[in-house]
Protein backbone atom coordinates (compact mmCIF):
# COMPACT_ATOMS: atom_id res chain seq x y z
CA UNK A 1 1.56 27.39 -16.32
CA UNK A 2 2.05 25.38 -12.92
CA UNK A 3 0.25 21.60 -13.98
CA UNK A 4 -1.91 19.99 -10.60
CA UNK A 5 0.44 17.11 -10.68
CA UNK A 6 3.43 20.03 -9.77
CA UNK A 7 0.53 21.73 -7.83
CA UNK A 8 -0.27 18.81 -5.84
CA UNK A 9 3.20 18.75 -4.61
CA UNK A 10 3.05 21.44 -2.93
CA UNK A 11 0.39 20.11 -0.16
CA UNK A 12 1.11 16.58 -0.54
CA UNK A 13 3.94 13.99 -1.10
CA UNK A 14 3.55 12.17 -4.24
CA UNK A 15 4.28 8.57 -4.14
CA UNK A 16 4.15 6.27 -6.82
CA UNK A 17 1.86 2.98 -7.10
CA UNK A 18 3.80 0.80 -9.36
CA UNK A 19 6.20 -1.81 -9.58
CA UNK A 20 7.77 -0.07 -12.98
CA UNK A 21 10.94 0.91 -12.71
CA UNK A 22 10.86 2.89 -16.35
CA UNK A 23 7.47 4.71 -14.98
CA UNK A 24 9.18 5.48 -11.64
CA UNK A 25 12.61 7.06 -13.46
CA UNK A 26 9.77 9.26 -15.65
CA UNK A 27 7.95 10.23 -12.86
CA UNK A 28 10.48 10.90 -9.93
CA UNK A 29 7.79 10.64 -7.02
CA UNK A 30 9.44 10.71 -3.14
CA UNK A 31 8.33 6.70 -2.54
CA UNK A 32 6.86 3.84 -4.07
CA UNK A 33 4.73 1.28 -3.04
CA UNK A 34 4.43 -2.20 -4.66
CA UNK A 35 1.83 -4.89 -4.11
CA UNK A 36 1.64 -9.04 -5.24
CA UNK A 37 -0.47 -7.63 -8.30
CA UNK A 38 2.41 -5.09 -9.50
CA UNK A 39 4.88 -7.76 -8.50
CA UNK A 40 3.00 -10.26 -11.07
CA UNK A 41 2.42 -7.68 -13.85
CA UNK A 42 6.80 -6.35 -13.64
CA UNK A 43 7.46 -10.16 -13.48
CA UNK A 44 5.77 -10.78 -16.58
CA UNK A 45 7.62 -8.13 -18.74
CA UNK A 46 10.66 -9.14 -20.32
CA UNK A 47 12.48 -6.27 -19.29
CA UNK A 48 12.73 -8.27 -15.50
CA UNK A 49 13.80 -11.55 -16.93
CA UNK A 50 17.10 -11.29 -15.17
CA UNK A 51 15.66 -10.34 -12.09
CA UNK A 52 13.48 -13.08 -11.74
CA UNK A 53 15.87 -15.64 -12.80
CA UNK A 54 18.85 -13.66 -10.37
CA UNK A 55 15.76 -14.87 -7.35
CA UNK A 56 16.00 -18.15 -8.69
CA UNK A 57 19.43 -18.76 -8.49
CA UNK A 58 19.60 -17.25 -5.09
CA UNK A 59 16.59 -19.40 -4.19
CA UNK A 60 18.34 -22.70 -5.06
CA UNK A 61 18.67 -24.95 -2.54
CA UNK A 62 16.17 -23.13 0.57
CA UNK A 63 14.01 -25.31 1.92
CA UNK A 64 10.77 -23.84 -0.23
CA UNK A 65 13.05 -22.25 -3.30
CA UNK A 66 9.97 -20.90 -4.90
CA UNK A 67 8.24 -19.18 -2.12
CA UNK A 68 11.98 -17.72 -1.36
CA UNK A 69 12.41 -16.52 -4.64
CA UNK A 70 9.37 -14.76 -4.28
CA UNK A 71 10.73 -12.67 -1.99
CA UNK A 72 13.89 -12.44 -3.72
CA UNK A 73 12.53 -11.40 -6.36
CA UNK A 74 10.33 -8.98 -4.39
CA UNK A 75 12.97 -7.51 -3.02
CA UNK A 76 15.30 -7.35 -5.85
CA UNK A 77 12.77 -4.81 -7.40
CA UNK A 78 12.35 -2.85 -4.56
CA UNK A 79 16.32 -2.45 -4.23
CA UNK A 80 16.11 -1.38 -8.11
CA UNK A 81 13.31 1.13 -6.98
CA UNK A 82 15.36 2.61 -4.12
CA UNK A 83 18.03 3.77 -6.05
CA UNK A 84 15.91 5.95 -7.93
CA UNK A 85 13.93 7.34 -4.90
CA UNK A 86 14.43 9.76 -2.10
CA UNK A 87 12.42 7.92 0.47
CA UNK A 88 11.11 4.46 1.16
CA UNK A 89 9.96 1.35 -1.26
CA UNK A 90 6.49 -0.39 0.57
CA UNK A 91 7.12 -4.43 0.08
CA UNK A 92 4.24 -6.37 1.25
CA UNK A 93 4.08 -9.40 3.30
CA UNK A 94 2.19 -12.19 1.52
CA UNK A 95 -1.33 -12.03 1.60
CA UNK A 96 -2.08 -15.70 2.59
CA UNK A 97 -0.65 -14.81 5.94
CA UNK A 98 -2.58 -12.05 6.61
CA UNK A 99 -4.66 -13.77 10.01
CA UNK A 100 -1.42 -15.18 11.40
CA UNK A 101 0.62 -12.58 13.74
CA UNK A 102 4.23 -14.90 14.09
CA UNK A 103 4.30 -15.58 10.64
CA UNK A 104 3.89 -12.09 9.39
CA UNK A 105 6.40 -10.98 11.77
CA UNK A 106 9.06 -13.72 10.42
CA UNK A 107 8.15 -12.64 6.77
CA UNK A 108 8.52 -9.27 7.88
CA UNK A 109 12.25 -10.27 9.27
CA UNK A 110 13.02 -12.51 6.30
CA UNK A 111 12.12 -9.39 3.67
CA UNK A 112 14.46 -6.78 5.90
CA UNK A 113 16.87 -9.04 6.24
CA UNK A 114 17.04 -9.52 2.49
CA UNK A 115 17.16 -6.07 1.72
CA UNK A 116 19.79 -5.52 4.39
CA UNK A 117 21.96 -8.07 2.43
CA UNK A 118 22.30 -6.35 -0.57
CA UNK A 119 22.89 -2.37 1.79
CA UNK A 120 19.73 -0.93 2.18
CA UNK A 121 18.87 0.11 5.35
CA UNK A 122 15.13 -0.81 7.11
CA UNK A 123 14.72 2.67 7.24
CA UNK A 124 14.30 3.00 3.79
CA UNK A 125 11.79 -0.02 3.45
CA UNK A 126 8.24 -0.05 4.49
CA UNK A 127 6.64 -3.84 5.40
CA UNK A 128 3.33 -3.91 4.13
CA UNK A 129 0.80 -6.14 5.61
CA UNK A 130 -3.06 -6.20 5.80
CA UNK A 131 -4.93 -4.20 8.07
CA UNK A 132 -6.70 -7.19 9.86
CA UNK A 133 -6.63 -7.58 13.57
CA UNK A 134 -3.84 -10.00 13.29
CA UNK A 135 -1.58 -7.95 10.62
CA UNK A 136 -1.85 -5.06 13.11
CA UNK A 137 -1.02 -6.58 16.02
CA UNK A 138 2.00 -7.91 13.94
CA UNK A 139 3.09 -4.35 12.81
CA UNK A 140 2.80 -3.31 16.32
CA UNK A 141 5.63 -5.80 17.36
CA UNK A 142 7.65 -4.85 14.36
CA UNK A 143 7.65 -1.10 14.86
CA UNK A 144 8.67 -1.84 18.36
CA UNK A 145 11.87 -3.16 16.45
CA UNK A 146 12.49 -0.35 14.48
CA UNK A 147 10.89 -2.28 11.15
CA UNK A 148 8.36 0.44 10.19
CA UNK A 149 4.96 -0.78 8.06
CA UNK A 150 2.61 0.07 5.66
CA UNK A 151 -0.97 -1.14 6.81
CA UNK A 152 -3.04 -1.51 3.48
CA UNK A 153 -6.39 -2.90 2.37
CA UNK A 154 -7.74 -0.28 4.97
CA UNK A 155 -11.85 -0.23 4.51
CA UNK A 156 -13.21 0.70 7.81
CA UNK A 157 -12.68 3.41 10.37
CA UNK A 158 -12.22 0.69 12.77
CA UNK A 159 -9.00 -0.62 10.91
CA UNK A 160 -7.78 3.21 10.74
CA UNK A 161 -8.61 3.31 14.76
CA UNK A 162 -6.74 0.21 15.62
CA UNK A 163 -3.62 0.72 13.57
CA UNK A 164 -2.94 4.68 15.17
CA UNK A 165 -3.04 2.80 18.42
CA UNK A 166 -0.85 0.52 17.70
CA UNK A 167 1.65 2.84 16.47
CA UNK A 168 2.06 1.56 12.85
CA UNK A 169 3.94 4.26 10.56
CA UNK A 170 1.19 4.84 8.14
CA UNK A 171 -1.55 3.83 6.53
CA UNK A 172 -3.37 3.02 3.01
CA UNK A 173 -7.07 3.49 2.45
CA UNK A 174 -8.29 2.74 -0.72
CA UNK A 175 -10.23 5.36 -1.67
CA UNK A 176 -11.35 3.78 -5.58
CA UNK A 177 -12.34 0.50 -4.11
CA UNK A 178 -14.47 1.97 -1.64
CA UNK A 179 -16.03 4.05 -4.46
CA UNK A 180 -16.55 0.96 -6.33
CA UNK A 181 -18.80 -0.88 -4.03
CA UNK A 182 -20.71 2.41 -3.00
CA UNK A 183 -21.57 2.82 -6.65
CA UNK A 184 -22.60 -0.57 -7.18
CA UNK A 185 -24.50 -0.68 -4.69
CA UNK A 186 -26.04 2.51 -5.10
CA UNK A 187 -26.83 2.50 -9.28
CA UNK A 188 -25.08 5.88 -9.35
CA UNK A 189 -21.92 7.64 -9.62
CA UNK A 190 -20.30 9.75 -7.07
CA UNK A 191 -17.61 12.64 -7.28
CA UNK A 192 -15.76 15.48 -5.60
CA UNK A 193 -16.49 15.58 -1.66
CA UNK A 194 -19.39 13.36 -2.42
CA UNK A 195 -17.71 10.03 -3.19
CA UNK A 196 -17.39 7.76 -0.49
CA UNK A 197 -13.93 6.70 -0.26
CA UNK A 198 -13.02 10.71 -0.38
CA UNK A 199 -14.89 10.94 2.76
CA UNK A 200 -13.56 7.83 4.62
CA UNK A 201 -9.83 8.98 4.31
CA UNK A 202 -11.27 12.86 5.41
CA UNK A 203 -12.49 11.13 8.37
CA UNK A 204 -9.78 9.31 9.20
CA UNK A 205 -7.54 12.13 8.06
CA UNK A 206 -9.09 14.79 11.06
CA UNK A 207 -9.51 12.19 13.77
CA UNK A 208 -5.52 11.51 13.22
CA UNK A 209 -4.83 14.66 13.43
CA UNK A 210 -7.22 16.05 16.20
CA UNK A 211 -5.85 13.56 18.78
CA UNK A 212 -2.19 13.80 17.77
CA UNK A 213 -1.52 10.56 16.00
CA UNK A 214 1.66 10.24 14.27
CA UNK A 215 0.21 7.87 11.78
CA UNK A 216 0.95 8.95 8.13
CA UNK A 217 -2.69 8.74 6.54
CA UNK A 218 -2.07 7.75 2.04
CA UNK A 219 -4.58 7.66 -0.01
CA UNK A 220 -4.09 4.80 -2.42
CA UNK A 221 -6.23 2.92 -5.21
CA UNK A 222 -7.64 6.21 -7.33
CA UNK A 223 -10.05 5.57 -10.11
CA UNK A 224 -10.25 9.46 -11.02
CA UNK A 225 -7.61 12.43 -10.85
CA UNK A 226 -10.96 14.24 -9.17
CA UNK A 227 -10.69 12.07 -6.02
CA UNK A 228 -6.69 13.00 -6.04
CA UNK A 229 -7.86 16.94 -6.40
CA UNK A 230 -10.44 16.27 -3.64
CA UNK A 231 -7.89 14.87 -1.26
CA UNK A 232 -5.13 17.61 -1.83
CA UNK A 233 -3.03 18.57 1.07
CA UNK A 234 -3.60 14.57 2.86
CA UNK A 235 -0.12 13.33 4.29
CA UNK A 236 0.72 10.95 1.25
CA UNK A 237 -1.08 9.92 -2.08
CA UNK A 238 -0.12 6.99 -3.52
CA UNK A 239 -0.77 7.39 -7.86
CA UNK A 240 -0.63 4.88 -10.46
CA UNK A 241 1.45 6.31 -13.09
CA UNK A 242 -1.51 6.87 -15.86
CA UNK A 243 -2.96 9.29 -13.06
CA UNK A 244 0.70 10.88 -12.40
CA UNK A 245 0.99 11.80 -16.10
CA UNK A 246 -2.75 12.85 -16.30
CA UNK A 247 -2.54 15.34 -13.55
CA UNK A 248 1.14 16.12 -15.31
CA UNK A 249 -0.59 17.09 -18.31
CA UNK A 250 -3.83 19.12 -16.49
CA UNK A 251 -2.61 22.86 -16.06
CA UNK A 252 -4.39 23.94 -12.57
CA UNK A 253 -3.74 25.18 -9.07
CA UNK A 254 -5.07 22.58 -6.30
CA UNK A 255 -5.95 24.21 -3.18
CA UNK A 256 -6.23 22.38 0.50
CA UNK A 257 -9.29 20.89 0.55
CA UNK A 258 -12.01 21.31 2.66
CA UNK A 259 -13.05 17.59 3.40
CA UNK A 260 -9.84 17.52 5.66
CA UNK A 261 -10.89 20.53 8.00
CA UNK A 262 -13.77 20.36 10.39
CA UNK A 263 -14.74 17.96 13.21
CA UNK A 264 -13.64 14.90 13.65
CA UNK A 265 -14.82 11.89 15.82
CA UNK A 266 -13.91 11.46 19.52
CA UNK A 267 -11.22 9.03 20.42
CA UNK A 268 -11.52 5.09 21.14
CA UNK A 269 -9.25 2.72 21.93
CA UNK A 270 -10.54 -0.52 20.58
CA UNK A 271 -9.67 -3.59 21.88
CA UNK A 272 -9.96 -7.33 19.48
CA UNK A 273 -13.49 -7.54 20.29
CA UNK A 274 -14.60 -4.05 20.12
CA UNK A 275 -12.28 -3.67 16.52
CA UNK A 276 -14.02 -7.38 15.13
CA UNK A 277 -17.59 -5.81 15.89
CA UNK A 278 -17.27 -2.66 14.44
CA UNK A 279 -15.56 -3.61 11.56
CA UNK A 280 -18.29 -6.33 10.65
CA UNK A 281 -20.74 -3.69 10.84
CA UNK A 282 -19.17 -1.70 8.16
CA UNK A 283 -20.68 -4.10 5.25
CA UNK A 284 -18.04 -2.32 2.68
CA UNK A 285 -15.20 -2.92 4.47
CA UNK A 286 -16.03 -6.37 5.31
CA UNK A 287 -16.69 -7.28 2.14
CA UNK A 288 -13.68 -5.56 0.46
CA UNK A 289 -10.72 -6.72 3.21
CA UNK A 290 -11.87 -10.03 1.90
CA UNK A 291 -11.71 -9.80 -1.44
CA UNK A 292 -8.21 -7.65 -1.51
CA UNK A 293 -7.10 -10.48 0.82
CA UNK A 294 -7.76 -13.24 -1.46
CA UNK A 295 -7.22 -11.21 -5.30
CA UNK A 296 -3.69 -10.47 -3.73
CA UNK A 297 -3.42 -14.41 -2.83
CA UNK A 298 -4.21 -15.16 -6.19
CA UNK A 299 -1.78 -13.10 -7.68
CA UNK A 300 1.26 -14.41 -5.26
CA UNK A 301 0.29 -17.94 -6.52
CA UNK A 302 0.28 -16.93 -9.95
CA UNK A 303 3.95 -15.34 -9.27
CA UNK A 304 5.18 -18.40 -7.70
CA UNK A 305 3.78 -20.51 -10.83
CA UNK A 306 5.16 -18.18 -12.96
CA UNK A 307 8.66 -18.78 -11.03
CA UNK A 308 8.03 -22.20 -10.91
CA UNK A 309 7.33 -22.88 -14.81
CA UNK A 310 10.92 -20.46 -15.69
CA UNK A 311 12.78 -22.92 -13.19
CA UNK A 312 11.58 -25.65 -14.70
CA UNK A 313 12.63 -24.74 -18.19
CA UNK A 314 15.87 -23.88 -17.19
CA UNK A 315 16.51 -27.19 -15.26
């Protein structure tokens, strides 16, 4: 009998969220995407020893080693995960630099350029960067360059309406996070077409495609394979692997659903002020930009501690 993961397929690319390479070979999904908290969790496995100490070797003598071999390291892992995918590996831009356009754009450079030292093509790469007003405006400049992006922490319609018109590649709302804060602030659980974040990618899902938008719309940060089911047949789903293998194991046929047909809002260009306004009115996504923004901080110092402390010990 045909399982919903194998179902799923058939409407949707599969793409997995994790940094593991072992979980990646298992699962064979068409992309991967990889974030500072999956970067932190691979790096402290022993299995990636030699990666991480490969960065710091490479590292030696820049002018901020540890912040370099960072990225080395970042992109070491992604060139280990493109070798056993079709399409693209999503590395993100640090998260500290998420209000600063020129720096994310030289970040972005520095990470393409890195993976273009050891043979893999931009096109196979996807910069990832925050969906504020100043990370879109920098993925707007780099996909004038051919360096395509991944827009992530994406809360608000506003964010979703910003970073179509700049012409970014695609896009990650986080459909469990948004759940989270609904159902905290609520007292009560959600599921199916109910639950929140199903309905904010819907939304953003028809509006793409009833004005023509090239944007790739990915669901990403699942709590439950029933917001997965209620989201079959969206561009791209980004799945950690514990929800790959449950929906592996679940025999079931997933039909399109029904949250992605129907009306959809009527087009707006926003410009800074417009986007800031909006987006502060959405109390949700105000409140959990800022938090991604500063739990994925956290983690990238953690990483460059962790780098820092295995230098040290081999000095």
């Amino acid at each position: 009998m045909t399982s919903k993961l194998d179902s799923l397929k058939q409407h949707t690319i599969i793409v997995a969220d994790t940094g593991d390479i072992q979980a990646i070979r298992a699962l064979q999904p068409v992309d991967a995407t990889t974030n500072p908290s999956l970067l932190l969790k691979a790096a402290e496995q022993p299995e990636y020893r030699a990666l991480l100490d490969q960065a710091l070797r490479q590292a030696a003598g820049s002018l901020d080693p540890i912040s370099e071999a960072c990225d080395r390291f970042a992109i070491a892992l992604g060139s280990e995960i493109v070798k056993l995918v079709p399409g693209r590996v999503s590395t993100e831009v640090d998260a500290r630099l998420s209000f600063d356009r020129d720096a994310t754009i030289a970040k972005a450079h520095r990470l393409i350029e890195g993976y273009e030292e050891l043979g893999i093509t931009r096109d196979r790469v996807l910069i990832k960067i925050a969906a504020t007003w100043e990370g879109i405006q920098a993925a707007a400049a780099l996909e004038r360059e051919g360096i395509q992006c991944n827009l992530t922490l994406l809360f608000s319609f506003a964010q979703a309406q910003a970073c179509a018109d700049a012409g970014v590649f695609l896009i990650s709302p986080f459909v469990g996070r948004i759940y989270d804060w609904y159902k905290r602030q609520e007292g009560r659980d959600f599921s199916g077409l109910d639950d929140p974040g199903v309905q904010s990618v819907a939304r953003i899902f028809r509006y793409y495609k009833e004005h023509l938008y090239a944007t790739v719309v990915m669901g990403a940060s699942f709590r439950n394979i029933g917001q997965i089911e209620a989201l079959t047949g969206c561009d791209r789903l980004t799945i950690s692997p514990a929800l790959l293998q449950q929906l592996a194991g679940e025999p079931g046929e997933l039909e399109l659903s029904p949250a992605l047909r129907g009306t959809a809002d009527s087009r707006t260009v926003l410009d800074e002020r417009a986007f800031r306004w909006s987006h502060n009115e959405d109390a949700m996504a105000t409140e959990k930009l800022a938090e991604g923004i500063r739990a994925f901080a956290a983690d990238q110092l953690k990483l460059e501690r962790l780098l820092a402390a295995r230098a040290a010990s081999a000095a």
